[in-house]
PDB file of N, CA and C in Angstrom:
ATOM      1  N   UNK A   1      44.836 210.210 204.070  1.00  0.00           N
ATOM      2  CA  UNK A   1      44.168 211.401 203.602  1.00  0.00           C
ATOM      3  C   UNK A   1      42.683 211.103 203.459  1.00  0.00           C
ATOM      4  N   UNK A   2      41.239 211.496 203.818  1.00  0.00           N
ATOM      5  CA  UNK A   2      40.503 211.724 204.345  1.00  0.00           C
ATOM      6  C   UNK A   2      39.677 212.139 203.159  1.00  0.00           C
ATOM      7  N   UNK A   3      38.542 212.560 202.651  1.00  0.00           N
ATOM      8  CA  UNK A   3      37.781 212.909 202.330  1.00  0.00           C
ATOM      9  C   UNK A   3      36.828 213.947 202.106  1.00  0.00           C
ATOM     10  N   UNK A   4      36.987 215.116 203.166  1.00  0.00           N
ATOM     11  CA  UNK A   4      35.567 215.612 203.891  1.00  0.00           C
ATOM     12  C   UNK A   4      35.475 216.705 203.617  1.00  0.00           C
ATOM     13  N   UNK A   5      34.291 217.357 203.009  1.00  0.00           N
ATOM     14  CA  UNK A   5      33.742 218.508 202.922  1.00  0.00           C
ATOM     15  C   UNK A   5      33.696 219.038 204.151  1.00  0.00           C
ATOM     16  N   UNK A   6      34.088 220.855 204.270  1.00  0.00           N
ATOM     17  CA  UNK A   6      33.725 221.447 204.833  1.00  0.00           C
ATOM     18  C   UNK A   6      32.169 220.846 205.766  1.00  0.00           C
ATOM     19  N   UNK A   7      32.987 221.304 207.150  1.00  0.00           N
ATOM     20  CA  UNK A   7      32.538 220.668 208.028  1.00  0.00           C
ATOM     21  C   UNK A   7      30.771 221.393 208.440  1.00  0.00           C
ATOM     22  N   UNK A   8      30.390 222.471 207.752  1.00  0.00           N
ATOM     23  CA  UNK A   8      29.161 222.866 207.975  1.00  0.00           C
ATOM     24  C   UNK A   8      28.212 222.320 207.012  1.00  0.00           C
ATOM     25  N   UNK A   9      28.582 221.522 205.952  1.00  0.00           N
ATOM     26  CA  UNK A   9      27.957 221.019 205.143  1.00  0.00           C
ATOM     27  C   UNK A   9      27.076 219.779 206.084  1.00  0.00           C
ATOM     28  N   UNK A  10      26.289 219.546 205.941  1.00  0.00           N
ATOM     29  CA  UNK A  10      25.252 218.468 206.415  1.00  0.00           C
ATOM     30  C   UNK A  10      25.036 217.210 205.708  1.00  0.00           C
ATOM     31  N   UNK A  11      25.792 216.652 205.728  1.00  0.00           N
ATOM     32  CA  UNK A  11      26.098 215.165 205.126  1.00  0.00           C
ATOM     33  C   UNK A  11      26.310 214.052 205.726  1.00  0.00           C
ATOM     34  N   UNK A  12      25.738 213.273 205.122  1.00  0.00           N
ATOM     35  CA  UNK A  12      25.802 212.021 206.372  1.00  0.00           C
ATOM     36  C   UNK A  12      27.344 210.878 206.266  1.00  0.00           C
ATOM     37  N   UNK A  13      27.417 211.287 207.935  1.00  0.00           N
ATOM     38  CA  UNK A  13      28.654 210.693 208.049  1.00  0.00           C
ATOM     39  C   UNK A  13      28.706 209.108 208.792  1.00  0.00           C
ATOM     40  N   UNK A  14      29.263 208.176 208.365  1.00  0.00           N
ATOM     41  CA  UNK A  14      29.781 206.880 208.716  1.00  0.00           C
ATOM     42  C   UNK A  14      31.048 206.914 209.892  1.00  0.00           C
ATOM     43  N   UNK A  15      30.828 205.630 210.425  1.00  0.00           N
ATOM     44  CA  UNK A  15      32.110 205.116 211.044  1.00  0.00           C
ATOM     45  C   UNK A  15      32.889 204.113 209.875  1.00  0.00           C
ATOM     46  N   UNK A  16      34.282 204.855 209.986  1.00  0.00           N
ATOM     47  CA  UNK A  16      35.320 204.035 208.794  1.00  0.00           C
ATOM     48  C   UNK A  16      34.674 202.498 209.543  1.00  0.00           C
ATOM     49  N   UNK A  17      34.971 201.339 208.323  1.00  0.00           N
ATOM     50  CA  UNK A  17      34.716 199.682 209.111  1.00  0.00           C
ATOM     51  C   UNK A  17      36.503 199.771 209.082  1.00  0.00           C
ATOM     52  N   UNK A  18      37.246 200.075 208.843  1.00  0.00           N
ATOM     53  CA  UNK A  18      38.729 199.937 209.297  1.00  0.00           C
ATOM     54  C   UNK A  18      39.553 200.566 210.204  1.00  0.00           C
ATOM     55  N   UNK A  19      39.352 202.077 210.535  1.00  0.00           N
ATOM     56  CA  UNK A  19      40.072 202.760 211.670  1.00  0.00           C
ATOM     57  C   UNK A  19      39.160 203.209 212.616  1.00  0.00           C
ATOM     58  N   UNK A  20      37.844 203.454 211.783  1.00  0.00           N
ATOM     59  CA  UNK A  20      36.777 204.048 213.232  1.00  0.00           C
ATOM     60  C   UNK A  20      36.498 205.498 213.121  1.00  0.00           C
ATOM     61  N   UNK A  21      37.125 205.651 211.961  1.00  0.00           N
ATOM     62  CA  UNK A  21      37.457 207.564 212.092  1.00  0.00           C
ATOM     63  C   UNK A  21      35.855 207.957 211.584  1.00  0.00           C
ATOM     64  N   UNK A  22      35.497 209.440 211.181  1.00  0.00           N
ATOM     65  CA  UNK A  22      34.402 209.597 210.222  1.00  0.00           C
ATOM     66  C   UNK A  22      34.900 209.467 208.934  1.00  0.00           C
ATOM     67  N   UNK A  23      33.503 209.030 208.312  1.00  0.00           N
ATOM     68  CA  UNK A  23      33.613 208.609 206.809  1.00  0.00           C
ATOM     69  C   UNK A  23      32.541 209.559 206.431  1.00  0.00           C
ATOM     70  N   UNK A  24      32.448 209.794 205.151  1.00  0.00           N
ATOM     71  CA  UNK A  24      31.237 210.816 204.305  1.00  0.00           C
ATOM     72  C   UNK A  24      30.781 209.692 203.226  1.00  0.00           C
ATOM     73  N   UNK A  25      29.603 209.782 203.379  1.00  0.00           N
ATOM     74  CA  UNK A  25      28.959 208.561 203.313  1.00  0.00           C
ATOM     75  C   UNK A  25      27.980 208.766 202.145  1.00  0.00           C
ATOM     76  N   UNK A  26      28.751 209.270 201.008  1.00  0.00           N
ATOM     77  CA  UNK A  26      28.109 210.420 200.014  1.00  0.00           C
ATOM     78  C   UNK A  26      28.743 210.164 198.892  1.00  0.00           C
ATOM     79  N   UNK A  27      28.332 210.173 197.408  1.00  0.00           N
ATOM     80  CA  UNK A  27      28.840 210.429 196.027  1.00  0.00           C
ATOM     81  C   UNK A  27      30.134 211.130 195.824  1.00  0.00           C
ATOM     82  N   UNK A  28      30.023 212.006 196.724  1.00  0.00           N
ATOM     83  CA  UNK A  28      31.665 212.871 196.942  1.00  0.00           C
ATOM     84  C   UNK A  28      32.670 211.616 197.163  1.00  0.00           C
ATOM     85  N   UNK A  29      32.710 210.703 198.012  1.00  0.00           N
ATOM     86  CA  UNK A  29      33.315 209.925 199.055  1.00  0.00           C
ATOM     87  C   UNK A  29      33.827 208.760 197.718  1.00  0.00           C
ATOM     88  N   UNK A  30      34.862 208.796 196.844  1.00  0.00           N
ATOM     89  CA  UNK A  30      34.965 207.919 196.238  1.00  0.00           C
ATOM     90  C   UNK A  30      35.508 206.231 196.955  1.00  0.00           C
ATOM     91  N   UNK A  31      35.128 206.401 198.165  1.00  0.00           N
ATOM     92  CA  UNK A  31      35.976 205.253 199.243  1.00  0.00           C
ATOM     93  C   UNK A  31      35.175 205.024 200.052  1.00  0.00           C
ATOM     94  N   UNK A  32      33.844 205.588 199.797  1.00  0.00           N
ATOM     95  CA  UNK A  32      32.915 205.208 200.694  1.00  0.00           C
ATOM     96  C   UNK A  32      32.405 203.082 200.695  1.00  0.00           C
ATOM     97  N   UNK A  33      32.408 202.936 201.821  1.00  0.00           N
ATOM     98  CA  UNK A  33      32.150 203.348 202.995  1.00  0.00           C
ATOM     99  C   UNK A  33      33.730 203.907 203.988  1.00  0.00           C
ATOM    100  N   UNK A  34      34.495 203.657 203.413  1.00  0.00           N
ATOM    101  CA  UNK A  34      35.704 203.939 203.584  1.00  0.00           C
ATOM    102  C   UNK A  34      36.106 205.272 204.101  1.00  0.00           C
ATOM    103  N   UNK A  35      37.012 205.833 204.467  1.00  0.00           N
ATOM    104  CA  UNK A  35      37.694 206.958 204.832  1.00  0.00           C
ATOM    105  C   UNK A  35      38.549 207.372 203.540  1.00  0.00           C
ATOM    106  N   UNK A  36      39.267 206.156 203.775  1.00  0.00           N
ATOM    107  CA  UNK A  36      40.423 206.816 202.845  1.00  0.00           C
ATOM    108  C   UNK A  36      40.486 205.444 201.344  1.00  0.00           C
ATOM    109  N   UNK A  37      41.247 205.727 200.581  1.00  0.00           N
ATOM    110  CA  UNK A  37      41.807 204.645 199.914  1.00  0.00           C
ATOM    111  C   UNK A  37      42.954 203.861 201.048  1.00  0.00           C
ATOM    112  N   UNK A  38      43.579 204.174 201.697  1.00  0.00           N
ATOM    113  CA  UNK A  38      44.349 203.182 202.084  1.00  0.00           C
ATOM    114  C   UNK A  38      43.213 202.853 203.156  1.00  0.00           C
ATOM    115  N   UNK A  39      42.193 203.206 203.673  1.00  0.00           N
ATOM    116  CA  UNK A  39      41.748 201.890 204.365  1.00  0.00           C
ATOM    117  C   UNK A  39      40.789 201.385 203.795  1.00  0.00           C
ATOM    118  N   UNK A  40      40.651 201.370 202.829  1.00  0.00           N
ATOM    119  CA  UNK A  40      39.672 200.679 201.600  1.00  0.00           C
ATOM    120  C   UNK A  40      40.905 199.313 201.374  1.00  0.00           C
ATOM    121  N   UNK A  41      41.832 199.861 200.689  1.00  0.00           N
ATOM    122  CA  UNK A  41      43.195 198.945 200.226  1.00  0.00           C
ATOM    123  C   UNK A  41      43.701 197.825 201.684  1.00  0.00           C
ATOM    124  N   UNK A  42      43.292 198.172 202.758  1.00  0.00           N
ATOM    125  CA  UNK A  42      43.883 197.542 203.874  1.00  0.00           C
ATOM    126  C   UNK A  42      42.249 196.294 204.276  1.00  0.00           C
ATOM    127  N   UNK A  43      40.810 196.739 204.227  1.00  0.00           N
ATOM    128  CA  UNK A  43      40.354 195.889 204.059  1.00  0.00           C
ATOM    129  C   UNK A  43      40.157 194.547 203.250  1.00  0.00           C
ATOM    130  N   UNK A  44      40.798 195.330 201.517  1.00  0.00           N
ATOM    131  CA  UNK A  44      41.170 194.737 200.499  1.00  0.00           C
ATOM    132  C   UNK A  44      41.823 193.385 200.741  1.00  0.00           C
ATOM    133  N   UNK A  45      42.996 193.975 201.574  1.00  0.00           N
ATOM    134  CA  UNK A  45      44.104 192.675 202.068  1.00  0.00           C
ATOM    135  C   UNK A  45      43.276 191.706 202.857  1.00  0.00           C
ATOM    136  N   UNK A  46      42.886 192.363 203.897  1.00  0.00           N
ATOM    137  CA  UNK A  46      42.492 191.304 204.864  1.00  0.00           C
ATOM    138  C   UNK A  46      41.521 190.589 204.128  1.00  0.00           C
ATOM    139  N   UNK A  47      40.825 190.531 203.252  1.00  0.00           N
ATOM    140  CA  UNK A  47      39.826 189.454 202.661  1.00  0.00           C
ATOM    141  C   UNK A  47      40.935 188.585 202.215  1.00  0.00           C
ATOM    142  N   UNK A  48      41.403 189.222 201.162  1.00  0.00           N
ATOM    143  CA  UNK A  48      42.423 188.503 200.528  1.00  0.00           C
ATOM    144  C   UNK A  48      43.010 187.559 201.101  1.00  0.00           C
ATOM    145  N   UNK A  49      43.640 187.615 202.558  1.00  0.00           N
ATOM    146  CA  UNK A  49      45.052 187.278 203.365  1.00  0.00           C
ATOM    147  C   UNK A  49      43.667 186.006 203.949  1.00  0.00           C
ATOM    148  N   UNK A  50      42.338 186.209 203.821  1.00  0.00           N
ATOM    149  CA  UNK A  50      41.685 185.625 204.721  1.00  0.00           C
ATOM    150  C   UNK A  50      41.446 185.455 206.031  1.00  0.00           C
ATOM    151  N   UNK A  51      41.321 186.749 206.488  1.00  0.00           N
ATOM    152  CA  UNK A  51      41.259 187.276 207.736  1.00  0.00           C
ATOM    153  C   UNK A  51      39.896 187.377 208.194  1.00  0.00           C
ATOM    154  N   UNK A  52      39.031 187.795 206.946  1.00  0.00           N
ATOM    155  CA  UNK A  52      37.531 187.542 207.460  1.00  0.00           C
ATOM    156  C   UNK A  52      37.150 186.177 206.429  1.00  0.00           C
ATOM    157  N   UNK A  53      36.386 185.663 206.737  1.00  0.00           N
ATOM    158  CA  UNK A  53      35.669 184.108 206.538  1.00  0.00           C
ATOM    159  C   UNK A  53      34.144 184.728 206.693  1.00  0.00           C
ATOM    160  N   UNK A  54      33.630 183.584 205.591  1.00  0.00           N
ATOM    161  CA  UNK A  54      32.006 183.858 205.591  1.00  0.00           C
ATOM    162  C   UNK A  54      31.427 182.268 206.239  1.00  0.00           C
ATOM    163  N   UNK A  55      30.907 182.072 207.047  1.00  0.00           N
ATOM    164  CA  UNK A  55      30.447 180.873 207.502  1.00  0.00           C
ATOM    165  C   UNK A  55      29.711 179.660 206.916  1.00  0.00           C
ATOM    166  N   UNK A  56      30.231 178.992 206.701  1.00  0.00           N
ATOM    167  CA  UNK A  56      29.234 177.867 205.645  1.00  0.00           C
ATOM    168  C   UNK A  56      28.982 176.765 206.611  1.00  0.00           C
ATOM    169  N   UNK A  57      28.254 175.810 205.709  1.00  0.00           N
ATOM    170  CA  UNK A  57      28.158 174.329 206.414  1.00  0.00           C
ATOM    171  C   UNK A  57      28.772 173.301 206.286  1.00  0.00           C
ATOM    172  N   UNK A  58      29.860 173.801 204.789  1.00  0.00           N
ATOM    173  CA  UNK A  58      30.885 173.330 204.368  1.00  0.00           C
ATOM    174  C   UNK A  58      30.134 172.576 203.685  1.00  0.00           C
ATOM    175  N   UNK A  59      31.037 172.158 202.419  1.00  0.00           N
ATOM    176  CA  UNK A  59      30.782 171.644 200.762  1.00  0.00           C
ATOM    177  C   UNK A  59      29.681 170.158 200.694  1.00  0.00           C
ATOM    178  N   UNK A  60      28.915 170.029 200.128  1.00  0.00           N
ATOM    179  CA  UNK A  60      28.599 168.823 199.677  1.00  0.00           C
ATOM    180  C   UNK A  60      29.526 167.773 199.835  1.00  0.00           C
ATOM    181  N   UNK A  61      30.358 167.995 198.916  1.00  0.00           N
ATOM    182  CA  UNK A  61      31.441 166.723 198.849  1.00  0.00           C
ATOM    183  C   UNK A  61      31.699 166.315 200.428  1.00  0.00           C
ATOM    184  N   UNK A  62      31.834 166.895 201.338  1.00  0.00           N
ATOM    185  CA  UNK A  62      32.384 166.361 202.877  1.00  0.00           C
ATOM    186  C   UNK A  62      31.564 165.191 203.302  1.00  0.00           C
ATOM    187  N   UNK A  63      30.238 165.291 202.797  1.00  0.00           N
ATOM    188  CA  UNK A  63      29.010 164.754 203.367  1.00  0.00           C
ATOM    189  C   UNK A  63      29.359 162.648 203.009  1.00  0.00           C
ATOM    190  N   UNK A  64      28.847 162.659 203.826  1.00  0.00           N
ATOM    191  CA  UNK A  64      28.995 160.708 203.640  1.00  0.00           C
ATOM    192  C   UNK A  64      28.318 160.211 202.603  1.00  0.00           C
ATOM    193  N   UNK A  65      28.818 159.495 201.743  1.00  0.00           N
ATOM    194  CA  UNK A  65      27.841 158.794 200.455  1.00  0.00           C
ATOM    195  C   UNK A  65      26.232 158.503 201.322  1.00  0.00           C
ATOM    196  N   UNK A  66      26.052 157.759 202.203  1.00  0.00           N
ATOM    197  CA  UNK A  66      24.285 157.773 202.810  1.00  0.00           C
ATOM    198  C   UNK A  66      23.925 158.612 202.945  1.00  0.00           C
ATOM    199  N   UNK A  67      24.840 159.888 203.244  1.00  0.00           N
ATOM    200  CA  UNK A  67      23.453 161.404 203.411  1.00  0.00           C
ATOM    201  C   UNK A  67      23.762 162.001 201.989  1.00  0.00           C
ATOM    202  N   UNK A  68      24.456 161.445 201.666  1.00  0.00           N
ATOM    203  CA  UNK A  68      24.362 162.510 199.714  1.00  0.00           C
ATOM    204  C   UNK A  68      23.533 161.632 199.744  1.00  0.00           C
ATOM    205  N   UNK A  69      22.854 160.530 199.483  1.00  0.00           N
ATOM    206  CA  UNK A  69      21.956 159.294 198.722  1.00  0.00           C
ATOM    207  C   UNK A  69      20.358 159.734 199.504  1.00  0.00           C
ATOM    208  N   UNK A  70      20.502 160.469 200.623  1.00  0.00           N
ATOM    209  CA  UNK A  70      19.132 160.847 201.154  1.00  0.00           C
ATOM    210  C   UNK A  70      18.524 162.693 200.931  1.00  0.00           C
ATOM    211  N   UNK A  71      19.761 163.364 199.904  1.00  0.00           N
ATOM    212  CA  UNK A  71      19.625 164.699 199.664  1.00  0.00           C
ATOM    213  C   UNK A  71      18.938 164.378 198.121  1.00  0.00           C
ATOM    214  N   UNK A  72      19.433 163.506 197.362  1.00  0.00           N
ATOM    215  CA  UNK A  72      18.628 163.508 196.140  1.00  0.00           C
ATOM    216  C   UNK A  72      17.393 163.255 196.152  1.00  0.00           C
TER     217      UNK A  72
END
């Protein structure tokens, strides 16, 4: 279930980041950037499940005692 004001209203509309559909991209839109709550709830998961990853250089600790001893 969807969101959307009457379609002559002039509001700025989004692409859902989960199905692609239009989104209302507005104070109305309690799911914004979203479409719906369930594809708000379905991005939800996929962070969760770890489906998207944020890229690091990975932890300090990995690093070899000589390059921790040349970061201090």
């Amino acid at each position: 279930m969807s969101v959307f004001p009457p379609s002559d209203t002039k509001l700025r509309r989004v692409r859902c980041p989960a199905c692609g559909g239009d989104s209302v991209f507005a104070p109305i839109n309690p799911y914004r950037p979203f479409c719906s709550e369930r594809c708000k709830q379905l991005d939800l998961g996929a962070w969760a499940n770890e489906d998207f990853r944020v890229a690091t250089d990975g932890p300090v600790d990995d690093l070899l005692p000589s390059t921790q001893a040349n970061l201090q």
